[in-house]
N, C-alpha and C. Protein backbone atom coordinates (compact mmCIF):
# COMPACT_ATOMS: atom_id res chain seq x y z
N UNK A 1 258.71 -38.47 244.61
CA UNK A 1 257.29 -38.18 244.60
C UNK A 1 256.75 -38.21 243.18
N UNK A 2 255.70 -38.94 242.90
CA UNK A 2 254.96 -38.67 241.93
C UNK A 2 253.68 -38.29 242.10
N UNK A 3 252.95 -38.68 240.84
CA UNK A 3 251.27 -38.33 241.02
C UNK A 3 250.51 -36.88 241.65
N UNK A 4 249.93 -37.51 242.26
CA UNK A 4 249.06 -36.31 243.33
C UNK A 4 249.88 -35.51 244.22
N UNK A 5 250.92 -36.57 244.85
CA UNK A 5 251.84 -35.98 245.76
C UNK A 5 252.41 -34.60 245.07
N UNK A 6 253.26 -35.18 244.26
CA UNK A 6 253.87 -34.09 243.48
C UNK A 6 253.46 -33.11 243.05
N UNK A 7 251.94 -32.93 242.28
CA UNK A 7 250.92 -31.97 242.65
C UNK A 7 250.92 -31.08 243.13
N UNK A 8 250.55 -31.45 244.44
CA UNK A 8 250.49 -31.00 245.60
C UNK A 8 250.91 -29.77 246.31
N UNK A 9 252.78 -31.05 246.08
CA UNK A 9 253.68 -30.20 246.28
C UNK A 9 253.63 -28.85 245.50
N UNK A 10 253.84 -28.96 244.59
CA UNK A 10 253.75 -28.01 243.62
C UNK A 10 253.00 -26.62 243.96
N UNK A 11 251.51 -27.31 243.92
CA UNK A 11 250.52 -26.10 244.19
C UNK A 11 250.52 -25.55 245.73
N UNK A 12 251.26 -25.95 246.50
CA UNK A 12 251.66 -25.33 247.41
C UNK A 12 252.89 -24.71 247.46
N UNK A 13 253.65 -24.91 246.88
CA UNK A 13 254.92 -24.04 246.44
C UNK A 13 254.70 -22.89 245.77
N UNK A 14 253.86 -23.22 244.66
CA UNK A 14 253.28 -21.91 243.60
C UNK A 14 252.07 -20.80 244.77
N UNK A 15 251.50 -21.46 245.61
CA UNK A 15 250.35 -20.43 246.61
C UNK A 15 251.56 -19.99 247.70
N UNK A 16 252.20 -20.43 248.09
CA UNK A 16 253.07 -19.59 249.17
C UNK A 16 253.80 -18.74 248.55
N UNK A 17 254.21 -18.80 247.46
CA UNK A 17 255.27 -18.25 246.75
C UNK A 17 254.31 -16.60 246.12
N UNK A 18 252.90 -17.08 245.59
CA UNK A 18 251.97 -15.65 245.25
C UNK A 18 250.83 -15.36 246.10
N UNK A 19 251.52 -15.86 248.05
CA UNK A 19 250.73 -15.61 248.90
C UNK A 19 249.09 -15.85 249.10
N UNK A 20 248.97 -16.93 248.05
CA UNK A 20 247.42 -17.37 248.42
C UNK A 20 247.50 -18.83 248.91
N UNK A 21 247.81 -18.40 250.53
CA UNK A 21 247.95 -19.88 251.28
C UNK A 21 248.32 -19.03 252.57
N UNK A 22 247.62 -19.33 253.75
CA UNK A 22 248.21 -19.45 254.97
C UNK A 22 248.28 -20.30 255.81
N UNK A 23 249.38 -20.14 256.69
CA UNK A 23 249.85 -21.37 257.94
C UNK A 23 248.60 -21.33 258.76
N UNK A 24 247.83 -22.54 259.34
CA UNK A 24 246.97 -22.47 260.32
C UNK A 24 247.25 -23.75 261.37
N UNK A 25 247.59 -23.78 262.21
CA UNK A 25 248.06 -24.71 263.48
C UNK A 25 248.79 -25.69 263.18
N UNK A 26 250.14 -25.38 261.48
CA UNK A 26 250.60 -26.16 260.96
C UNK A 26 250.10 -27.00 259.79
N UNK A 27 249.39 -26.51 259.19
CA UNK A 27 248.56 -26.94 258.18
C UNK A 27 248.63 -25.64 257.00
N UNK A 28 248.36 -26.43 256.16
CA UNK A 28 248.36 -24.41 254.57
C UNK A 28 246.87 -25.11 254.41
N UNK A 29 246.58 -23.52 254.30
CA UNK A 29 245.12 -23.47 253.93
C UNK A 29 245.31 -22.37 252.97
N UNK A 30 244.54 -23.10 251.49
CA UNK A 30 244.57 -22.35 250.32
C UNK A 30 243.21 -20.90 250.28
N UNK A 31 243.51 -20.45 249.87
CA UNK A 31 242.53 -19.11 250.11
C UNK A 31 241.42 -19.10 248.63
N UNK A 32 240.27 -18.39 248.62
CA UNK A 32 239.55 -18.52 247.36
C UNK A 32 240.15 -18.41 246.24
N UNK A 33 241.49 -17.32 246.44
CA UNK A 33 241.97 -16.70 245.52
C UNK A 33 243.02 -18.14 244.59
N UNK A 34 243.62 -18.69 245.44
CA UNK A 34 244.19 -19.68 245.20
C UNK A 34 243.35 -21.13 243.84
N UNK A 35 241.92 -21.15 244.74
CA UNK A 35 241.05 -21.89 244.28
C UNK A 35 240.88 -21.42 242.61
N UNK A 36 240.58 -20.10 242.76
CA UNK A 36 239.97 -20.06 241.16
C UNK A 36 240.92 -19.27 240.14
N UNK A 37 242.29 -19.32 240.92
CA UNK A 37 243.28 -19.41 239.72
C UNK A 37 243.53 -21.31 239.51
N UNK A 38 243.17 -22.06 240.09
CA UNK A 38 243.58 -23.40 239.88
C UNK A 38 242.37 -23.58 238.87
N UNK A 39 241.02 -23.04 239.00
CA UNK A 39 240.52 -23.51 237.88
C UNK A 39 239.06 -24.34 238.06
N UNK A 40 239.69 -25.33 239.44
CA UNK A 40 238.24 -25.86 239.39
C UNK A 40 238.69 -26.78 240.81
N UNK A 41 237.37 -27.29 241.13
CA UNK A 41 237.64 -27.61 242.58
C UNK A 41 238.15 -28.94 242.75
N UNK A 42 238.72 -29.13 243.69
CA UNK A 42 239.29 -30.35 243.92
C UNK A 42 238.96 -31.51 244.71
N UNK A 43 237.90 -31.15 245.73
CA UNK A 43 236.66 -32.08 245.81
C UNK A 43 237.08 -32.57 247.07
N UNK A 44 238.20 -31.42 248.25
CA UNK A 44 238.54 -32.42 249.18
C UNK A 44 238.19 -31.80 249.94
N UNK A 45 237.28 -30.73 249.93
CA UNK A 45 236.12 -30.44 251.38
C UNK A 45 236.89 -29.01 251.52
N UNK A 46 237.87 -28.31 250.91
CA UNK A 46 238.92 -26.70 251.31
C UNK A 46 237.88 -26.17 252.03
N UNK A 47 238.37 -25.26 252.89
CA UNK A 47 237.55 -24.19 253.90
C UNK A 47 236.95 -22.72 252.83
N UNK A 48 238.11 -22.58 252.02
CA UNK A 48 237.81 -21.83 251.11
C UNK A 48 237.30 -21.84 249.88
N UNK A 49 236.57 -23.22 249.38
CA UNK A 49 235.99 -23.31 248.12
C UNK A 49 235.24 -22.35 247.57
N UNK A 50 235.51 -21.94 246.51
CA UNK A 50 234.68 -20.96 245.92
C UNK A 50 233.50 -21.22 244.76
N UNK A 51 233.39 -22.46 244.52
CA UNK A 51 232.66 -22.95 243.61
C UNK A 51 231.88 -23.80 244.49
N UNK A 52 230.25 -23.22 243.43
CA UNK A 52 229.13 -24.04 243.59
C UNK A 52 228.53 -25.26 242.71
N UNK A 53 228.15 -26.20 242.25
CA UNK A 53 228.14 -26.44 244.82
C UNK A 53 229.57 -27.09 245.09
N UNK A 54 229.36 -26.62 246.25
CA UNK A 54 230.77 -26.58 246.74
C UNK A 54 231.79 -28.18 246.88
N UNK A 55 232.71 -28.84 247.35
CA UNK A 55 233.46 -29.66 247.54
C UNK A 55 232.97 -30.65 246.30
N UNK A 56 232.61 -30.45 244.92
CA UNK A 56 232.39 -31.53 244.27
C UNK A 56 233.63 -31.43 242.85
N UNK A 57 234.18 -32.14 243.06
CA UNK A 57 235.08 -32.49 242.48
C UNK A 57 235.26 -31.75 240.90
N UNK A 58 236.04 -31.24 240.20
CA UNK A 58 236.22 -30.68 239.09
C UNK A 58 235.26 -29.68 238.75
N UNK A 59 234.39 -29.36 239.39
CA UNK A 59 233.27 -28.54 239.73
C UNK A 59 233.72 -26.72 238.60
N UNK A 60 233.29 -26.21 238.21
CA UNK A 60 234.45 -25.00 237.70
C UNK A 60 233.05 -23.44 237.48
N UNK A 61 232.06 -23.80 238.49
CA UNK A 61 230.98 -22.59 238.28
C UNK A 61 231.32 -21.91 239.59
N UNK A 62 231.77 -20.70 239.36
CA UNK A 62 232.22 -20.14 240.76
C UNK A 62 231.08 -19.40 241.19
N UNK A 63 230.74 -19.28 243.01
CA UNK A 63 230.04 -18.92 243.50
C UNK A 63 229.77 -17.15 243.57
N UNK A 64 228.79 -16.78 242.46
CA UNK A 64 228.62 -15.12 242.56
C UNK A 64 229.27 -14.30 243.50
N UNK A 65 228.71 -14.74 245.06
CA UNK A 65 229.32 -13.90 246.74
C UNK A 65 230.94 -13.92 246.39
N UNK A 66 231.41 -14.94 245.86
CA UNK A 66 232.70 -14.67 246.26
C UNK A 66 233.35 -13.79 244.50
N UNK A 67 233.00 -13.89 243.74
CA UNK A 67 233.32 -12.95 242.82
C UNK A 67 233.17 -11.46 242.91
N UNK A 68 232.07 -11.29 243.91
CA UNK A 68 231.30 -9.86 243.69
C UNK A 68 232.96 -9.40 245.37
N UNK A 69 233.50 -10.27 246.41
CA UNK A 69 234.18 -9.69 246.80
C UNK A 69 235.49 -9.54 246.54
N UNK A 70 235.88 -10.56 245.35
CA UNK A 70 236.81 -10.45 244.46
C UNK A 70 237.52 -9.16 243.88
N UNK A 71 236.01 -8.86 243.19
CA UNK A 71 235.61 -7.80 242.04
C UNK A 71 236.02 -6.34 244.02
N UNK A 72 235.23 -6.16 244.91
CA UNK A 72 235.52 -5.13 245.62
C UNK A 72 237.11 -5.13 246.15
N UNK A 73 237.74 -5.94 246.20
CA UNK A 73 239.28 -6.22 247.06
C UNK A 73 239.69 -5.07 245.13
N UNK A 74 239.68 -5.85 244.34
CA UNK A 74 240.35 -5.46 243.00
C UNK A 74 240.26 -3.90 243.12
N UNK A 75 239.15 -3.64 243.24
CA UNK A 75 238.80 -2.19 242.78
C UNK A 75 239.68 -1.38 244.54
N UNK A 76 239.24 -1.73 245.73
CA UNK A 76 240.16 -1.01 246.58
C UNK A 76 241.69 -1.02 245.96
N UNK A 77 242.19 -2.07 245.60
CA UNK A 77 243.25 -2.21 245.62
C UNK A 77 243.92 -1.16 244.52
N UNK A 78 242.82 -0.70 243.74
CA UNK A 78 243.20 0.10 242.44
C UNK A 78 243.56 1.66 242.76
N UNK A 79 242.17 1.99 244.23
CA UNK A 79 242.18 3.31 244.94
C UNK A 79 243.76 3.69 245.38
N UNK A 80 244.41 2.84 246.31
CA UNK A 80 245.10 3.19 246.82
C UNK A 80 246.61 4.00 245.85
């Protein structure tokens, strides 16, 4: 494997491995969280894009809504 493939592979090895990826009818679906540790979007339509506007390629302005529930998961997670 090279190129993209390899990629790929990769960034799905690294999201299963720090749980930002789940199985869905045999398919990995990367989660927001996944998205904006990668940095910037990848332009292939994810369910979970977090950057606006959304599915456009290298894109790297993340969408406020999903920071502000970012920012609330962080802070529960601090309560417990």
């Amino acid at each position: 494997m090279v190129g993209i493939e390899q990629r790929m592979t990769q960034a799905y090895l690294c999201a299963v491995k720090e749980g930002d990826s789940y199985n869905e009818n045999g398919r990995v679906v990367f989660t927001e969280r996944y998205h904006i540790r990668r940095g910037h979007c990848c332009g292939s339509g994810c369910r979970h894009c977090p950057f606006l506007p959304r599915h456009q390629k290298f894109n790297q302005k993340l969408d406020p809504k999903v920071l502000q529930l970012l920012a609330a998961e962080n802070n529960a997670d601090k309560g417990r």
